[in-house]
C-alpha atoms as a PDB file:
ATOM      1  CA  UNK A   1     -20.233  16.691  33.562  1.00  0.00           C
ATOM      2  CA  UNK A   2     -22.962  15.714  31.034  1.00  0.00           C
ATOM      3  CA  UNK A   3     -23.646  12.305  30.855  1.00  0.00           C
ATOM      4  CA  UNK A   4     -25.121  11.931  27.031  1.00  0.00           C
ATOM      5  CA  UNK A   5     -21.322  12.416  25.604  1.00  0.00           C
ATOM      6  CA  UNK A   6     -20.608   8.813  26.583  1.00  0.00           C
ATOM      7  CA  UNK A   7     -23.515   7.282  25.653  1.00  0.00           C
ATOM      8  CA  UNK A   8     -23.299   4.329  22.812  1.00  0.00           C
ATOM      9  CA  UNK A   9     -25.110   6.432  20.487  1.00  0.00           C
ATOM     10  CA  UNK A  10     -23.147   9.488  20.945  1.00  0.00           C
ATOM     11  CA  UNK A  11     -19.884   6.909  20.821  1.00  0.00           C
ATOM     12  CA  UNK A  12     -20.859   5.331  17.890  1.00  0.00           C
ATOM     13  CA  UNK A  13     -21.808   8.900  15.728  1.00  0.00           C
ATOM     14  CA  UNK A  14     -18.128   9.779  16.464  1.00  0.00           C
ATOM     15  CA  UNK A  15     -16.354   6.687  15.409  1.00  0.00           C
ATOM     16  CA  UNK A  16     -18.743   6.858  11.720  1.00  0.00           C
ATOM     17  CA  UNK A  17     -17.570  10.688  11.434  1.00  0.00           C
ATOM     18  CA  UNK A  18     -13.801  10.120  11.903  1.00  0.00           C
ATOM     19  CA  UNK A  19     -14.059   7.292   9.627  1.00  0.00           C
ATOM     20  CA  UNK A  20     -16.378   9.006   7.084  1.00  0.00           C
ATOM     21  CA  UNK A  21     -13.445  12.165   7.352  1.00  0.00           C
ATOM     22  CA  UNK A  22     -10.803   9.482   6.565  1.00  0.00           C
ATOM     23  CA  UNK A  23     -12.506   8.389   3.561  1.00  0.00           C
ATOM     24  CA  UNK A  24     -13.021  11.105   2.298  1.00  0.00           C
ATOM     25  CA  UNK A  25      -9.462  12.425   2.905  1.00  0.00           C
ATOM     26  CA  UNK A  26      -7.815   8.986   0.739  1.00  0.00           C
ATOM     27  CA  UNK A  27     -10.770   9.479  -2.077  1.00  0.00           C
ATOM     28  CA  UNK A  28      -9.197  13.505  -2.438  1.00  0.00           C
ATOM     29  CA  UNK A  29      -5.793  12.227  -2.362  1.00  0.00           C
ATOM     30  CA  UNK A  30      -6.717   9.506  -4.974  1.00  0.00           C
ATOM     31  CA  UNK A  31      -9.122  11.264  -7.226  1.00  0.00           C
ATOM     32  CA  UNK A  32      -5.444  11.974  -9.687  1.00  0.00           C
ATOM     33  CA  UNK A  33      -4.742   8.648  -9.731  1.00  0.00           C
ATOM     34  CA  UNK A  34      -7.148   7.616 -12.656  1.00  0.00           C
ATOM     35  CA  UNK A  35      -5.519  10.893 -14.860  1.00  0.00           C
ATOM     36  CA  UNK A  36      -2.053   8.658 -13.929  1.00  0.00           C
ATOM     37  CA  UNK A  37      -3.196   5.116 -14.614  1.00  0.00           C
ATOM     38  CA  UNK A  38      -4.708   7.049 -18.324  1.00  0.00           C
ATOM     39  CA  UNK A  39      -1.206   8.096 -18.954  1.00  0.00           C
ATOM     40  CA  UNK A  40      -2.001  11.719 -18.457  1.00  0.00           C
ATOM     41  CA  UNK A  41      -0.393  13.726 -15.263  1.00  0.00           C
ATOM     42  CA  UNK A  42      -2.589  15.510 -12.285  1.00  0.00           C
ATOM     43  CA  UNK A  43      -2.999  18.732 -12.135  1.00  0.00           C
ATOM     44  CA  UNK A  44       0.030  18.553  -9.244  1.00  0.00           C
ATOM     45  CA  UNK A  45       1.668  16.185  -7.357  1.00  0.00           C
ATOM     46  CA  UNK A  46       0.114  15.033  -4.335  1.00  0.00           C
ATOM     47  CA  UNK A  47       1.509  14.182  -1.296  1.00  0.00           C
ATOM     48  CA  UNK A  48       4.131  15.919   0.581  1.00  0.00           C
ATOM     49  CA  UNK A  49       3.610  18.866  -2.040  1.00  0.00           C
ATOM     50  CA  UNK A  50       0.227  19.764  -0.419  1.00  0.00           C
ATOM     51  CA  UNK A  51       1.921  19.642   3.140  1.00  0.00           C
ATOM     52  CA  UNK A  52       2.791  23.476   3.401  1.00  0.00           C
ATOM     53  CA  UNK A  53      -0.119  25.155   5.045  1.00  0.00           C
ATOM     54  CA  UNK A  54      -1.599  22.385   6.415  1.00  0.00           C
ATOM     55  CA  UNK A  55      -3.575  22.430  10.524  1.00  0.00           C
ATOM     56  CA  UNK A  56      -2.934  20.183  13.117  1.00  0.00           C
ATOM     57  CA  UNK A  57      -6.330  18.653  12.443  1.00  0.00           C
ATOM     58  CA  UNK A  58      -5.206  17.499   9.388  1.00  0.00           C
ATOM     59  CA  UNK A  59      -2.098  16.252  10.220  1.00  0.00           C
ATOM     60  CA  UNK A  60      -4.413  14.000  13.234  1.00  0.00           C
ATOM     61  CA  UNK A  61      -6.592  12.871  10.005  1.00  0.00           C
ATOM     62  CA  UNK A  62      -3.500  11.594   9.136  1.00  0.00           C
ATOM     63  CA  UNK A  63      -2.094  10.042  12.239  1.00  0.00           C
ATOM     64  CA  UNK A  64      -5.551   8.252  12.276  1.00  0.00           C
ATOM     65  CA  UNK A  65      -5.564   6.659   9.206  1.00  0.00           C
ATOM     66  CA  UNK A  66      -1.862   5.595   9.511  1.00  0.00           C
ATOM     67  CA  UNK A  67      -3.295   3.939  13.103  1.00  0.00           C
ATOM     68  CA  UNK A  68      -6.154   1.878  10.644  1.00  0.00           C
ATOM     69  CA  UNK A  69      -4.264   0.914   7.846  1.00  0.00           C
ATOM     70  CA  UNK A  70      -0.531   0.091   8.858  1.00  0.00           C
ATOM     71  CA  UNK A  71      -0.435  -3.176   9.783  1.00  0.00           C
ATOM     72  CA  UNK A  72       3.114  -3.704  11.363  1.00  0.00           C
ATOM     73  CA  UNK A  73       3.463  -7.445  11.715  1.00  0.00           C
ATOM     74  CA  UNK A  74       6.575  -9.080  12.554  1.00  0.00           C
ATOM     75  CA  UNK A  75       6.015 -11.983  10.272  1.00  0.00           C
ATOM     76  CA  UNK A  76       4.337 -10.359   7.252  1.00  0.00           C
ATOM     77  CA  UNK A  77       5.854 -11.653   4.095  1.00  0.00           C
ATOM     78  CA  UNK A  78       4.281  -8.638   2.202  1.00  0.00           C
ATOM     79  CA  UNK A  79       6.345  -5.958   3.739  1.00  0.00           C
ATOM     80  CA  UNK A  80      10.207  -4.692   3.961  1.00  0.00           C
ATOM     81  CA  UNK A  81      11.575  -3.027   6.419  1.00  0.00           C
ATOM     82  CA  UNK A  82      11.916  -2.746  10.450  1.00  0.00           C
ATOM     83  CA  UNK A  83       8.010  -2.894  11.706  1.00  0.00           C
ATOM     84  CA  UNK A  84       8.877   0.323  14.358  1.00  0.00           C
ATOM     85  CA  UNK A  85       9.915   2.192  11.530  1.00  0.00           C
ATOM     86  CA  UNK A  86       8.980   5.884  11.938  1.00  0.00           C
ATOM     87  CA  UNK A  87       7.027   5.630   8.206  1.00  0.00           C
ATOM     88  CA  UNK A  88       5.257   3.189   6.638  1.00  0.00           C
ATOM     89  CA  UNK A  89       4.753   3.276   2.758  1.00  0.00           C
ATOM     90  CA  UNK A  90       1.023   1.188   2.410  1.00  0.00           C
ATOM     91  CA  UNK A  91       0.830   0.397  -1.629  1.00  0.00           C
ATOM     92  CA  UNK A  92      -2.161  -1.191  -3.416  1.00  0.00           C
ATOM     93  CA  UNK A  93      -1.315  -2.261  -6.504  1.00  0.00           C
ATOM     94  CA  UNK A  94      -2.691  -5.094  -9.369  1.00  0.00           C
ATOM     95  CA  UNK A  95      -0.165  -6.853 -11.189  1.00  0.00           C
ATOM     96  CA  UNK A  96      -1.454  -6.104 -14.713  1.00  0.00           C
ATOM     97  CA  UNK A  97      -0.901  -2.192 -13.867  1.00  0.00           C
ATOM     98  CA  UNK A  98       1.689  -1.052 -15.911  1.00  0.00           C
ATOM     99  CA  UNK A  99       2.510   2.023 -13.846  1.00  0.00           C
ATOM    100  CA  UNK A 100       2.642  -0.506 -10.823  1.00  0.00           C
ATOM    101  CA  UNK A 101       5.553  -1.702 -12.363  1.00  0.00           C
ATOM    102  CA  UNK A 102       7.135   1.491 -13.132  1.00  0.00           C
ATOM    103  CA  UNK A 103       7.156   2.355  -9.657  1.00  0.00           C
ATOM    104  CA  UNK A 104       8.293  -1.024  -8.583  1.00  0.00           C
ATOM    105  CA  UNK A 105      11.352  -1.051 -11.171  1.00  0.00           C
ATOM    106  CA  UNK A 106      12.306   2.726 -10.630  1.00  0.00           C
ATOM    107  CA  UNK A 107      11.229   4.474  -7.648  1.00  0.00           C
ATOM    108  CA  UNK A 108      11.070   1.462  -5.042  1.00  0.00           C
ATOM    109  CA  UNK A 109      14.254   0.092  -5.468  1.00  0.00           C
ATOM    110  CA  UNK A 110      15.803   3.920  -4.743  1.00  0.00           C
ATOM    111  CA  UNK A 111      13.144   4.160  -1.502  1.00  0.00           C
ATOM    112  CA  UNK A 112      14.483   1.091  -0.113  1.00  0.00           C
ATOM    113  CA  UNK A 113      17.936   1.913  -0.185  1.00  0.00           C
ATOM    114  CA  UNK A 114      17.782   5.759   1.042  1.00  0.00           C
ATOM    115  CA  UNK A 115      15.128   4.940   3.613  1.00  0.00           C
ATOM    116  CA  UNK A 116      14.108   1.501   3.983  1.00  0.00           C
ATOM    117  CA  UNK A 117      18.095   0.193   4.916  1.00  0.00           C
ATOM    118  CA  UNK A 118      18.501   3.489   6.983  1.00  0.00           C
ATOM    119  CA  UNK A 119      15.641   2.060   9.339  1.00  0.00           C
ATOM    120  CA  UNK A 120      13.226   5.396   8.184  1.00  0.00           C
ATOM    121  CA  UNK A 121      10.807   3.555   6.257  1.00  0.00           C
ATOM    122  CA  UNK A 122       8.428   0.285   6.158  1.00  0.00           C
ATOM    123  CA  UNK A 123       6.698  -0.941   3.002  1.00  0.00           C
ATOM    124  CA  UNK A 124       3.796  -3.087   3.360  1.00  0.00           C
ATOM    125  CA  UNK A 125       2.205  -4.125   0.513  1.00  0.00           C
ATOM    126  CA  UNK A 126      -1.209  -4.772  -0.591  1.00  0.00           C
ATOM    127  CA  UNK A 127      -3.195  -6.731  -3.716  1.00  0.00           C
ATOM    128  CA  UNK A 128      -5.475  -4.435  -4.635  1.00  0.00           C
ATOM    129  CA  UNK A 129      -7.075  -6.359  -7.822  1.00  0.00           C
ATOM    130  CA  UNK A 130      -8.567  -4.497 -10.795  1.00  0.00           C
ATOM    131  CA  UNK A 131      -8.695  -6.266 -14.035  1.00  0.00           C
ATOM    132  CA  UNK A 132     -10.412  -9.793 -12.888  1.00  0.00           C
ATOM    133  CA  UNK A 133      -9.208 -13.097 -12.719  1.00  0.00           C
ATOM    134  CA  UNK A 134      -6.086 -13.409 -13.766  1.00  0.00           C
ATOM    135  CA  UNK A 135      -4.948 -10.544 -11.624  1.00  0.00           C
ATOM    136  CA  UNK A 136      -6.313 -12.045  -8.695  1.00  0.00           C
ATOM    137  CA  UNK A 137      -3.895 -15.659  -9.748  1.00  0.00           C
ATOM    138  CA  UNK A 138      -1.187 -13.307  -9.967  1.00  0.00           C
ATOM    139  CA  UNK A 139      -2.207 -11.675  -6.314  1.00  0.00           C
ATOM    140  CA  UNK A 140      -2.119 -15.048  -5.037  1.00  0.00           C
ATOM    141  CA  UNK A 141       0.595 -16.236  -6.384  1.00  0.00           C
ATOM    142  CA  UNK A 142       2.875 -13.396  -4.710  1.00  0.00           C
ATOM    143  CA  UNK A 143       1.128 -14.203  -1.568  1.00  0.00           C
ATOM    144  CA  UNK A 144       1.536 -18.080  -1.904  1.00  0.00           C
ATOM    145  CA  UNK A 145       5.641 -16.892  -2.399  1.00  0.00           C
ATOM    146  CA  UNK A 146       5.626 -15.154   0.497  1.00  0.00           C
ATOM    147  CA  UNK A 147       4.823 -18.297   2.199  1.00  0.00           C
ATOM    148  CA  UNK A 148       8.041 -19.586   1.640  1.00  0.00           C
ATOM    149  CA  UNK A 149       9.907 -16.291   2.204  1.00  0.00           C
ATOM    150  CA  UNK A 150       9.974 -15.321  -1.633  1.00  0.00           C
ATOM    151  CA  UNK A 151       7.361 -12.640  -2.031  1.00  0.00           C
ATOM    152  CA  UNK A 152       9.761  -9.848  -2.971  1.00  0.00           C
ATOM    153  CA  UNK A 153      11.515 -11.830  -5.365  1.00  0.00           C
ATOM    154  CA  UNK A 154       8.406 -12.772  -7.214  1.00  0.00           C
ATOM    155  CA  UNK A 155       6.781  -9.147  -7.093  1.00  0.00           C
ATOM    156  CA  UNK A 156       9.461  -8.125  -8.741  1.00  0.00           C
ATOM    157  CA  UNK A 157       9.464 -10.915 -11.679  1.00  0.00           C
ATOM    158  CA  UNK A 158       5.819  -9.793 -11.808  1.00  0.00           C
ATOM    159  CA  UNK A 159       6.752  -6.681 -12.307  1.00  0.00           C
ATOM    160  CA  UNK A 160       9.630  -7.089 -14.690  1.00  0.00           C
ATOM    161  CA  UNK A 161       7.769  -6.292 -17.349  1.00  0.00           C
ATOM    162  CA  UNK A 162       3.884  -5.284 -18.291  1.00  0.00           C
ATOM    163  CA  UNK A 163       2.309  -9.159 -17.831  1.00  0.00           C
ATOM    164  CA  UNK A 164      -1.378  -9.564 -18.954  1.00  0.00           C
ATOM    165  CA  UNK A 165      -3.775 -11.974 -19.376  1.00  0.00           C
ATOM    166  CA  UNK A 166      -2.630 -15.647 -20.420  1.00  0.00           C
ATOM    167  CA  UNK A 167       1.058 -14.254 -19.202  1.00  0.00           C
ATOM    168  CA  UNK A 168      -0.542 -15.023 -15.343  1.00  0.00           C
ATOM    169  CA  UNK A 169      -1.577 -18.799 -16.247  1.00  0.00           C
ATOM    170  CA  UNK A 170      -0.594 -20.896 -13.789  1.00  0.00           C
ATOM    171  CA  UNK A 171       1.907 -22.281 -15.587  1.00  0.00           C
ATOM    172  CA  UNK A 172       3.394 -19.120 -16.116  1.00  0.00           C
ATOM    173  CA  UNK A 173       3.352 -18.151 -12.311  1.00  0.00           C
ATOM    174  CA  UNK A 174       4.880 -21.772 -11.581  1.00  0.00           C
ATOM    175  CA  UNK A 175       7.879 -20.619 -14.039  1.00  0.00           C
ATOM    176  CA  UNK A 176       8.499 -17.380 -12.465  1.00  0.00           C
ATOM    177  CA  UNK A 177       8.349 -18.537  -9.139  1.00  0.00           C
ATOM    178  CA  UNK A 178      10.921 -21.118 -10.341  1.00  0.00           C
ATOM    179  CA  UNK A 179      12.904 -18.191 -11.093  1.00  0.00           C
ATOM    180  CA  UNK A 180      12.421 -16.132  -8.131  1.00  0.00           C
ATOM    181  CA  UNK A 181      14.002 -18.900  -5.740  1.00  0.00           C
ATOM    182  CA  UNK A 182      10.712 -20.389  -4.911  1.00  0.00           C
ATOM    183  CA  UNK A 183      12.108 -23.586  -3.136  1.00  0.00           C
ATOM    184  CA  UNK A 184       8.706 -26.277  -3.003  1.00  0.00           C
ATOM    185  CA  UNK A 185       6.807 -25.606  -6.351  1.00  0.00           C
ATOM    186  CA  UNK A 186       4.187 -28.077  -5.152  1.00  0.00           C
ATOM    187  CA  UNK A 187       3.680 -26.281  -2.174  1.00  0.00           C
ATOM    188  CA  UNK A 188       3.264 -22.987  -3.610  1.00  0.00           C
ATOM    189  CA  UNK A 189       0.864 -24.711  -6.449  1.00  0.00           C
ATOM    190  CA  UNK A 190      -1.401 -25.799  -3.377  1.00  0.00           C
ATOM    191  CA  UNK A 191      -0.698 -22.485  -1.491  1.00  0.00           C
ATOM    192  CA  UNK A 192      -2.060 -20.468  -4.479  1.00  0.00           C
ATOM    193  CA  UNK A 193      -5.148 -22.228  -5.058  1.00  0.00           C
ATOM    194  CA  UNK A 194      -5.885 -21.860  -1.318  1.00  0.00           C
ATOM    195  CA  UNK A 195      -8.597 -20.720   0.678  1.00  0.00           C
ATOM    196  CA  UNK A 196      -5.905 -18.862   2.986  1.00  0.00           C
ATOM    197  CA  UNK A 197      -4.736 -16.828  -0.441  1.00  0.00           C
ATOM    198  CA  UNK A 198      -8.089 -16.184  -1.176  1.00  0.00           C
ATOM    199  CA  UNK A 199      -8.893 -14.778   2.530  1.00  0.00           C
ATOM    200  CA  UNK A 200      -5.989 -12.702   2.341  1.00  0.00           C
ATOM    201  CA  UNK A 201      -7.039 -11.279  -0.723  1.00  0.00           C
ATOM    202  CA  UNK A 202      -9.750 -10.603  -0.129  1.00  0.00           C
ATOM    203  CA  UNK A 203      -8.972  -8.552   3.771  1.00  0.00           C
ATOM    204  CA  UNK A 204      -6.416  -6.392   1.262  1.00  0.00           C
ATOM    205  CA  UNK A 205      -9.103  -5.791  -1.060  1.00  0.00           C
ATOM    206  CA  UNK A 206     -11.723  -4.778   1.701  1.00  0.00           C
ATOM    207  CA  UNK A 207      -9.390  -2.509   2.746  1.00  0.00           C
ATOM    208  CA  UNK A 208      -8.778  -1.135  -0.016  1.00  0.00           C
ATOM    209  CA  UNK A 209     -12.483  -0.529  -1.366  1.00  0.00           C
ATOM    210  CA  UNK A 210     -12.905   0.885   2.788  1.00  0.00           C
ATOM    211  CA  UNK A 211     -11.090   3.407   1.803  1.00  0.00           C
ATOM    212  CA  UNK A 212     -12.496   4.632  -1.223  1.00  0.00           C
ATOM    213  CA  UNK A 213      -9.286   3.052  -3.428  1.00  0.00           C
ATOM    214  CA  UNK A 214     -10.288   3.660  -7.359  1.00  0.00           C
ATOM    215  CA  UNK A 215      -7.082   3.078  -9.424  1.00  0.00           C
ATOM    216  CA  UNK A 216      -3.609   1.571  -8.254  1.00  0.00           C
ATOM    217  CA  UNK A 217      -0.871   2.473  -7.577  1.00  0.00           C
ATOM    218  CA  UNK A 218      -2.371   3.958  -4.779  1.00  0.00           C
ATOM    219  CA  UNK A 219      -0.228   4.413  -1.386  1.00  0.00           C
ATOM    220  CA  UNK A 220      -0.243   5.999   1.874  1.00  0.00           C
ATOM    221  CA  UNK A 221       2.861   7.532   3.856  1.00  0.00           C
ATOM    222  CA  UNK A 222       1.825   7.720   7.074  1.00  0.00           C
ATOM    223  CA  UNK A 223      -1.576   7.854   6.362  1.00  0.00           C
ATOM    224  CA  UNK A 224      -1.201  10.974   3.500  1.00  0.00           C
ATOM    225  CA  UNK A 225      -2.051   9.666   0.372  1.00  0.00           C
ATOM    226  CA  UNK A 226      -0.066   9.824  -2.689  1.00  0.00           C
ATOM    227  CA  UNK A 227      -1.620   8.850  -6.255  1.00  0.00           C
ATOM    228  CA  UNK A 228       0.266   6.969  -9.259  1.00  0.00           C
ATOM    229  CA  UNK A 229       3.708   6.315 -10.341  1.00  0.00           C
ATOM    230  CA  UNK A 230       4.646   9.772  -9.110  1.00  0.00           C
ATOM    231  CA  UNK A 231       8.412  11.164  -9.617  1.00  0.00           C
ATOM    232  CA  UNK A 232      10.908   9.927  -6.290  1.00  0.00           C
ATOM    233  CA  UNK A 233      11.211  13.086  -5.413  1.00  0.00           C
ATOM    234  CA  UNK A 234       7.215  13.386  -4.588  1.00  0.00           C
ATOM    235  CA  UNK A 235       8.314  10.115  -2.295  1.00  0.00           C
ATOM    236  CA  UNK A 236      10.911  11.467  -0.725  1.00  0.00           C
ATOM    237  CA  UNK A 237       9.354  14.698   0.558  1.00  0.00           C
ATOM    238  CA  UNK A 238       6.392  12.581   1.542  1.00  0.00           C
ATOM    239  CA  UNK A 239       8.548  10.517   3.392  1.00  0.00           C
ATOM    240  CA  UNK A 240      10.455  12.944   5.014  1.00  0.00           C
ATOM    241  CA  UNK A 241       7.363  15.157   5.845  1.00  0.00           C
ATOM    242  CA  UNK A 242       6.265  12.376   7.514  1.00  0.00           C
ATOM    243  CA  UNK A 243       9.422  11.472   9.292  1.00  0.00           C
ATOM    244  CA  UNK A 244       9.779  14.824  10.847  1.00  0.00           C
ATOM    245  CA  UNK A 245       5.876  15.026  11.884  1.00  0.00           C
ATOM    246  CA  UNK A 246       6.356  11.271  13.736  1.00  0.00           C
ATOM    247  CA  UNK A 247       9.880  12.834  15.353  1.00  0.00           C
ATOM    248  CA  UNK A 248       8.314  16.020  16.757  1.00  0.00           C
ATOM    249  CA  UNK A 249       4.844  13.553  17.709  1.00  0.00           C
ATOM    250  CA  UNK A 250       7.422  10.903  19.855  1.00  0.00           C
ATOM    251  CA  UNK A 251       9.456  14.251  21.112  1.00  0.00           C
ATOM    252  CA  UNK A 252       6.384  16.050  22.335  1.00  0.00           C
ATOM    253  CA  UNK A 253       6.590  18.880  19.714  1.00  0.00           C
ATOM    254  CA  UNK A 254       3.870  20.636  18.056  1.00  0.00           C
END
């Protein structure tokens, strides 16, 4: 057997091509979200839609860049759902994105109770910041709630409505987290003007700009990625494509 496959060249050249495949895979399956986030549709729904056809190499694409991005914590306050689910949902989103919200307030809640509560799916979240300060308050904010076990609650205030600019003063965040059940407001004050809030920003952003991430919402079901506030139904065949491919994966199927 040759030797020069395993040396740290060779090693390295392989690890930069899988990743540069994986990028480039998430900045395809991304490229409609800016058409969504200008209020105009893609040419077609992505995601499970593009599954018909597709090679096993593709499908291991996949598998890889489910391995690199879900996180499956225990303890993380940013995600929903058992952590050996069979599919994880990963979102990036800014909380001044209007069609963040849409998803959050129409399609999310229906995703958690078809899949989520039957033990299918996992949604781990991510603060993917766009629009500049104030989004990045807001991002910390939700993190600094999920401190004290409240993230969900205050996402969703977030997301109530389209909130922009002086809407995310810190005053304002104080109020809603008063509203979403946030117990110690003087902790969560300290929490959001933390270094901690800033580092985990900042490892969800990296991650995010990794991948080649342009517009939010941008999410990945297993890996395969799916741009904008697309209809349920787009989430549901993404999420049971991807149920079936982990099934036949843990069964030994092809």
């Amino acid at each position: 057997m040759s030797t020069t496959l395993s040396s740290p060249r060779r090693k390295l050249a392989a690890v930069g091509a899988i990743i540069a495949l994986l990028v480039a895979v998430v900045a395809i399956g991304i490229a409609a979200g800016r058409a969504v986030e200008d209020g105009r549709a893609p040419n077609e729904p992505q995601g499970a839609a593009q599954a018909a056809g597709e090679d096993p190499e593709q499908q291991r694409v996949y598998d890889k860049l489910a391995e690199r991005t879900s996180r499956r914590e225990a303890d993380d306050a940013l995600a929903v759902g058992k952590k050996d689910a069979p599919v994880v949902l990963v979102e990036y989103a800014d909380y001044q994105c209007s069609f963040c919200g849409r998803f959050t307030r129409e399609t999310q809640p229906e995703l958690i109770k078809k899949y989520v509560d039957a033990g299918t799916l996992r949604i781990e979240f991510r603060n993917f910041t766009l629009y500049g300060a104030d989004s990045e308050r807001a991002a910390r904010a939700s993190w600094a709630a999920g401190r004290q076990g409240r993230f969900w609650q205050l996402h969703d205030e977030l997301y109530a409505k389209t909130r922009k600019g002086d809407a995310l003063a810190e005053e304002k965040l104080v109020a809603m987290a008063r509203t979403a059940g946030v117990p110690d407001l003087d902790k969560f004050r300290t929490d959001l003007d933390s270094e901690a809030a800033r580092s985990a920003l900042k490892k969800d952003q990296e991650e995010g700009y990794e991948l080649g991430v342009q517009s939010t919402p941008s999410f990945l079901v297993n890996g395969r990625p799916v741009s904008g506030a697309q209809p349920t139904a787009v989430f549901a065949d993404a999420i049971e494509t991807a149920a079936k491919a982990a099934q036949e994966k843990k069964g030994g199927g092809k």
